[in-house]
N, C-alpha and C. Protein backbone atom coordinates (compact mmCIF):
# COMPACT_ATOMS: atom_id res chain seq x y z
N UNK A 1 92.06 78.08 86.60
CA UNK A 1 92.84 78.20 87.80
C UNK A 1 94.24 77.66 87.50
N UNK A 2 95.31 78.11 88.08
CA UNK A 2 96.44 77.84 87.69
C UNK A 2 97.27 77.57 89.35
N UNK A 3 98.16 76.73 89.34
CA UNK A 3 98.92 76.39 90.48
C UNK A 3 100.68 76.67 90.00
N UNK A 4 101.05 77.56 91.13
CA UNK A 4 102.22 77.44 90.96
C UNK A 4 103.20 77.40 92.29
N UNK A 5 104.26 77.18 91.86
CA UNK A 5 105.10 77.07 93.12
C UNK A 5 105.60 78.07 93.63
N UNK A 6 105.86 78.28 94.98
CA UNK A 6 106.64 79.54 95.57
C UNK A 6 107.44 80.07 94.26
N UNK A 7 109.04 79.13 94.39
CA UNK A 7 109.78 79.75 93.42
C UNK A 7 109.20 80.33 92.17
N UNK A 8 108.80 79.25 91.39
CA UNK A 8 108.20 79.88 90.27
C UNK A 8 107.67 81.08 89.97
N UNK A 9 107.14 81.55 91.42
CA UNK A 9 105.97 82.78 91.11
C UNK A 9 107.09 84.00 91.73
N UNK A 10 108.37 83.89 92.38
CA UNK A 10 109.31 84.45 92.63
C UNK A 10 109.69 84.82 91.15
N UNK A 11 110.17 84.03 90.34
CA UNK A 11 111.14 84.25 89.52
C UNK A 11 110.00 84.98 88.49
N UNK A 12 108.52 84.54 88.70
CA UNK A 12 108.04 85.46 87.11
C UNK A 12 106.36 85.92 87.56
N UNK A 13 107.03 86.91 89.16
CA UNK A 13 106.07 87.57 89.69
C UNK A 13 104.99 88.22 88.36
N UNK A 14 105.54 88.95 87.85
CA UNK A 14 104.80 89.68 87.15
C UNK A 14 103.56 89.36 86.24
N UNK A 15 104.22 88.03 85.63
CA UNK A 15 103.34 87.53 84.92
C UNK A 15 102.25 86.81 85.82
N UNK A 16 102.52 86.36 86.87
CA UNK A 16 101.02 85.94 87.38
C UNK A 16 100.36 87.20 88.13
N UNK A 17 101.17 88.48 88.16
CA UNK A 17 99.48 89.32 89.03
C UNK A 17 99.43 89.72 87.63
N UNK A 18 100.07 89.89 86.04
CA UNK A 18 98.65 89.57 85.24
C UNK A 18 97.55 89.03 85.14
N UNK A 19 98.24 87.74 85.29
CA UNK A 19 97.16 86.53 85.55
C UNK A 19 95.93 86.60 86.14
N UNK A 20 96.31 87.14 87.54
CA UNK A 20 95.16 86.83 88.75
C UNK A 20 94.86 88.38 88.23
N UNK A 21 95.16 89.47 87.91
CA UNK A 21 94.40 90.69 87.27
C UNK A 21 93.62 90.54 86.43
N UNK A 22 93.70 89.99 85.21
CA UNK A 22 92.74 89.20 84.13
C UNK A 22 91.41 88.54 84.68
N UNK A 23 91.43 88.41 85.78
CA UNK A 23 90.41 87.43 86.56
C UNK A 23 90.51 85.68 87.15
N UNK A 24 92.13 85.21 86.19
CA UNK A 24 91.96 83.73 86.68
C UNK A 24 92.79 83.76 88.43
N UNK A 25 92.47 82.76 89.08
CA UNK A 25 92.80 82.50 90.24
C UNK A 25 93.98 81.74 90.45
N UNK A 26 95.16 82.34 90.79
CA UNK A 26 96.24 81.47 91.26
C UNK A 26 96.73 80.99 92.36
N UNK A 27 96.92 79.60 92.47
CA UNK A 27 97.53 79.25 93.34
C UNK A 27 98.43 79.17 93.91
N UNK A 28 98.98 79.37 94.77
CA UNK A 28 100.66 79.78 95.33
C UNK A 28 101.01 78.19 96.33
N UNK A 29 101.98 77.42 95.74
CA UNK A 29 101.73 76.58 96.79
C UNK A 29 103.17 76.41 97.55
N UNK A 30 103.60 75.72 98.34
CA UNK A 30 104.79 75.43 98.90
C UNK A 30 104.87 74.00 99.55
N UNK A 31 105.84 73.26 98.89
CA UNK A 31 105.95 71.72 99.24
C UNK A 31 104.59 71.21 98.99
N UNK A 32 103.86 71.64 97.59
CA UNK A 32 102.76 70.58 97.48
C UNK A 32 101.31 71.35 98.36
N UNK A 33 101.91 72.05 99.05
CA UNK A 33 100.80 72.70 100.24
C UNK A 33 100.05 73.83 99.64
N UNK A 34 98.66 74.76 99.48
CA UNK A 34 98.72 75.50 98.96
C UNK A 34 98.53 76.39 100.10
N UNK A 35 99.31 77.25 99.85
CA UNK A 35 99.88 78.18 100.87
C UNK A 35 99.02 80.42 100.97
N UNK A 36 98.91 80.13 99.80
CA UNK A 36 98.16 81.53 99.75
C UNK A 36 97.47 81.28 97.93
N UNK A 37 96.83 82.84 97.59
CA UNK A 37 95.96 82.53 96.63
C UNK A 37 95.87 83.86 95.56
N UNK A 38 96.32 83.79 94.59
CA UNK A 38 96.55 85.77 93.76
C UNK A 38 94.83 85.21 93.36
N UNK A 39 94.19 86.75 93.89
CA UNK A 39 93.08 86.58 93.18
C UNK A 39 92.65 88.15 92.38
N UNK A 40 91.79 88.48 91.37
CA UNK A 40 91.59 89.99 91.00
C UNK A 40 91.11 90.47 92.02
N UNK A 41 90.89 91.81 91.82
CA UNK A 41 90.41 92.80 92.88
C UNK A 41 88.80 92.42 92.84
N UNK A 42 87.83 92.39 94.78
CA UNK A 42 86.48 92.42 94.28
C UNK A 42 85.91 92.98 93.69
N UNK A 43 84.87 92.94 93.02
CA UNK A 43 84.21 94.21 92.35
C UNK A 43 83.46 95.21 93.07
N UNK A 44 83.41 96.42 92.73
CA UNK A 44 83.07 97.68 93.56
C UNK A 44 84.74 98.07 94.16
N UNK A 45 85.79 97.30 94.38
CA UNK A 45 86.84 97.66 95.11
C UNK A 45 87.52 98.97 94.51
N UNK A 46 87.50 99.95 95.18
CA UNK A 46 88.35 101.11 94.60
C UNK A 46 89.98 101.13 93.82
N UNK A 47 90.05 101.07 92.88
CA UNK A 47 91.28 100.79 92.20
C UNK A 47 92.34 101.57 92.86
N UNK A 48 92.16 102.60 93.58
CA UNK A 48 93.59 103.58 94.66
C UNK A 48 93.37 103.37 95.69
N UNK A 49 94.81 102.74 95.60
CA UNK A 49 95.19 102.39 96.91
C UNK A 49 94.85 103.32 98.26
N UNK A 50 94.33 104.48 98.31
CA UNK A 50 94.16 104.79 99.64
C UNK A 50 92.67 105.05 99.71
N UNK A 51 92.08 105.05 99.12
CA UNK A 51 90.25 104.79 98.87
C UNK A 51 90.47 103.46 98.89
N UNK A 52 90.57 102.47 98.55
CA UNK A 52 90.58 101.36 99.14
C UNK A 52 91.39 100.80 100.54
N UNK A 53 92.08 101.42 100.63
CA UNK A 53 92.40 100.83 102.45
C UNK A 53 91.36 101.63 103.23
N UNK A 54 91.35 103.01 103.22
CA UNK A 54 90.20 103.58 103.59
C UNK A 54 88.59 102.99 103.70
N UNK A 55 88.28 102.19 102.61
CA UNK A 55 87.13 101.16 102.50
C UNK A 55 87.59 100.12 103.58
N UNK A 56 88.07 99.47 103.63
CA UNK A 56 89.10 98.45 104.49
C UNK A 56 88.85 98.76 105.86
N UNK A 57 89.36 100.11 106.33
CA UNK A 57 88.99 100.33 107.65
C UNK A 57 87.21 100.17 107.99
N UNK A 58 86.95 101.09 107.57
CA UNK A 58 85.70 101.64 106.97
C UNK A 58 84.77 100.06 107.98
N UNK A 59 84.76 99.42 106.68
CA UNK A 59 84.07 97.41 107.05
C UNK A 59 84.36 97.25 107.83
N UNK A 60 85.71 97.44 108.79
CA UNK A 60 86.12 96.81 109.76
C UNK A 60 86.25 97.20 110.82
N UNK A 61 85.20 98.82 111.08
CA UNK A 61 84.88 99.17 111.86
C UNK A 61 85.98 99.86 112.60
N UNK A 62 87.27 99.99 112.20
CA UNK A 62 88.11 101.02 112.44
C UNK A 62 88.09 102.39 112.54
N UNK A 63 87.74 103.29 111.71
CA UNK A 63 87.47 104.33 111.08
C UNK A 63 85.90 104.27 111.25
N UNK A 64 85.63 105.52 111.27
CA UNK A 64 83.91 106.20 111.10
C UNK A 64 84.34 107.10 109.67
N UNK A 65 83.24 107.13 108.55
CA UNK A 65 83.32 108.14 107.98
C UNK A 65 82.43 109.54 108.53
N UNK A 66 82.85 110.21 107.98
CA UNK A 66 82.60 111.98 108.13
C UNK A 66 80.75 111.54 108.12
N UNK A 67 79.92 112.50 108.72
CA UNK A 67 78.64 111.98 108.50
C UNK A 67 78.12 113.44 107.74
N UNK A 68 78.42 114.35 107.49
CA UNK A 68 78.57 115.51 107.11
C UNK A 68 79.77 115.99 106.01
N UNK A 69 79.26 115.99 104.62
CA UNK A 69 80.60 115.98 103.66
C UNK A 69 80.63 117.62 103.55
N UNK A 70 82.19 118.31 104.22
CA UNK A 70 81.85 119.36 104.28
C UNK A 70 81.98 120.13 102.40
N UNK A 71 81.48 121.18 102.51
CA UNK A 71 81.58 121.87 100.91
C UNK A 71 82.68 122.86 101.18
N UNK A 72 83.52 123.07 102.04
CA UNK A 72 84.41 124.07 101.70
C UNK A 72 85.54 122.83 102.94
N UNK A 73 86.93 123.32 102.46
CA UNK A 73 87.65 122.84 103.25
C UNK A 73 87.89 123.94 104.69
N UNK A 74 88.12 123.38 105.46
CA UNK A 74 88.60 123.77 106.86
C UNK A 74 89.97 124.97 106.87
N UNK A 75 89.20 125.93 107.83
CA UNK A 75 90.07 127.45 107.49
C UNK A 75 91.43 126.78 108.53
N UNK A 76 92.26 127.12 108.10
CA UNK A 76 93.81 126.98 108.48
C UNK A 76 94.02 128.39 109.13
N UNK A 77 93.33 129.34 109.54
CA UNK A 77 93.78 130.62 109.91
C UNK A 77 93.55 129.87 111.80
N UNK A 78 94.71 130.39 112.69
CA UNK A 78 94.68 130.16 113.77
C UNK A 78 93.47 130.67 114.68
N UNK A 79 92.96 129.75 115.94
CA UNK A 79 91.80 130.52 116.54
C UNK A 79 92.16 131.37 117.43
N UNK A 80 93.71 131.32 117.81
CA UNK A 80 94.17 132.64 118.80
C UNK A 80 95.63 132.82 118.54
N UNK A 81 95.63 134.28 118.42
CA UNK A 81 96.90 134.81 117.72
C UNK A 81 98.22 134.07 118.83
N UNK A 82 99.21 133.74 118.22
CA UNK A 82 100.64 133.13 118.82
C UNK A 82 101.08 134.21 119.86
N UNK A 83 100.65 135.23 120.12
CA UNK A 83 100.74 136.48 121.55
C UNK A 83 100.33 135.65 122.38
N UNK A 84 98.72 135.49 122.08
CA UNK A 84 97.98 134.82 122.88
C UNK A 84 99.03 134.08 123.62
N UNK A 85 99.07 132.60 122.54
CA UNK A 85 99.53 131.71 123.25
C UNK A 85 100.86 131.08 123.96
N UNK A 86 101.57 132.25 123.23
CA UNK A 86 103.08 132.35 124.53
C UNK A 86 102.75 133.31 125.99
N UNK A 87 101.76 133.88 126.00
CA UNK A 87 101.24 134.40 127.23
C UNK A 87 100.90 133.51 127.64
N UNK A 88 99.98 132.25 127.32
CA UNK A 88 99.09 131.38 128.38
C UNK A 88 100.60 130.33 128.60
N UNK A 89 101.41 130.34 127.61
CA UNK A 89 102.25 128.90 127.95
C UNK A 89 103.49 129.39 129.09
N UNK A 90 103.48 130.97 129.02
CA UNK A 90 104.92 131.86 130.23
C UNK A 90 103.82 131.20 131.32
N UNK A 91 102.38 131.86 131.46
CA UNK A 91 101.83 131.33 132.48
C UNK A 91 101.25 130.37 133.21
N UNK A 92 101.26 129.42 132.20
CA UNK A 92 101.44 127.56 132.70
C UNK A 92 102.33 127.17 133.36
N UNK A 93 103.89 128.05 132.47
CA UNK A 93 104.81 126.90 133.08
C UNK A 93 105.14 127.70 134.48
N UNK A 94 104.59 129.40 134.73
CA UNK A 94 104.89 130.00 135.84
C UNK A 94 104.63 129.13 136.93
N UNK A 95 103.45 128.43 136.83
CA UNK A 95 102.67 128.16 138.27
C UNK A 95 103.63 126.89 138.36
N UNK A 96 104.20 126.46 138.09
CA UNK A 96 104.85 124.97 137.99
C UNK A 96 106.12 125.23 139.10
């Protein structure tokens, strides 16, 4: 475990999220206080960033995943031709 000071870890960021990447645990402290903590990623944690925030929600009950993984993606072809729907929108805003 290693302790360092605000500044310090300002001036040579890089080298400690080696550090805490490697697996050791750093300490971040301020006035003696320890203030936060670089630690590695948990294990199982998805290394991309948006599969892992996605996990994130996921635990925290934000988000539902899909319960049904579909096998083809979702048709982009419209369900009613744009005629259609400048007819229904002349006659929305008619009644108004």
């Amino acid at each position: 475990m290693r302790v360092v000071g605000v500044k310090e870890l300002k001036n040579h960021l890089s080298e400690y999220i080696r550090i805490a990447g490697q697996g050791e645990r750093v300490l971040v402290t301020n006035r003696d206080r320890v203030v936060a903590e670089l630690v590695a990623p948990e294990a199982g944690r998805s290394l991309e960033v948006p599969d892992a925030v996605l996990a994130d929600l996921v635990r925290e009950g934000i988000l539902t995943p899909a319960l049904i993984r579909a096998t083809e993606p979702p048709s982009t072809a419209p369900d009613v031709p744009i005629t259609q729907l400048l007819v229904d929108l002349a006659r929305d805003r008619g009644d108004r």
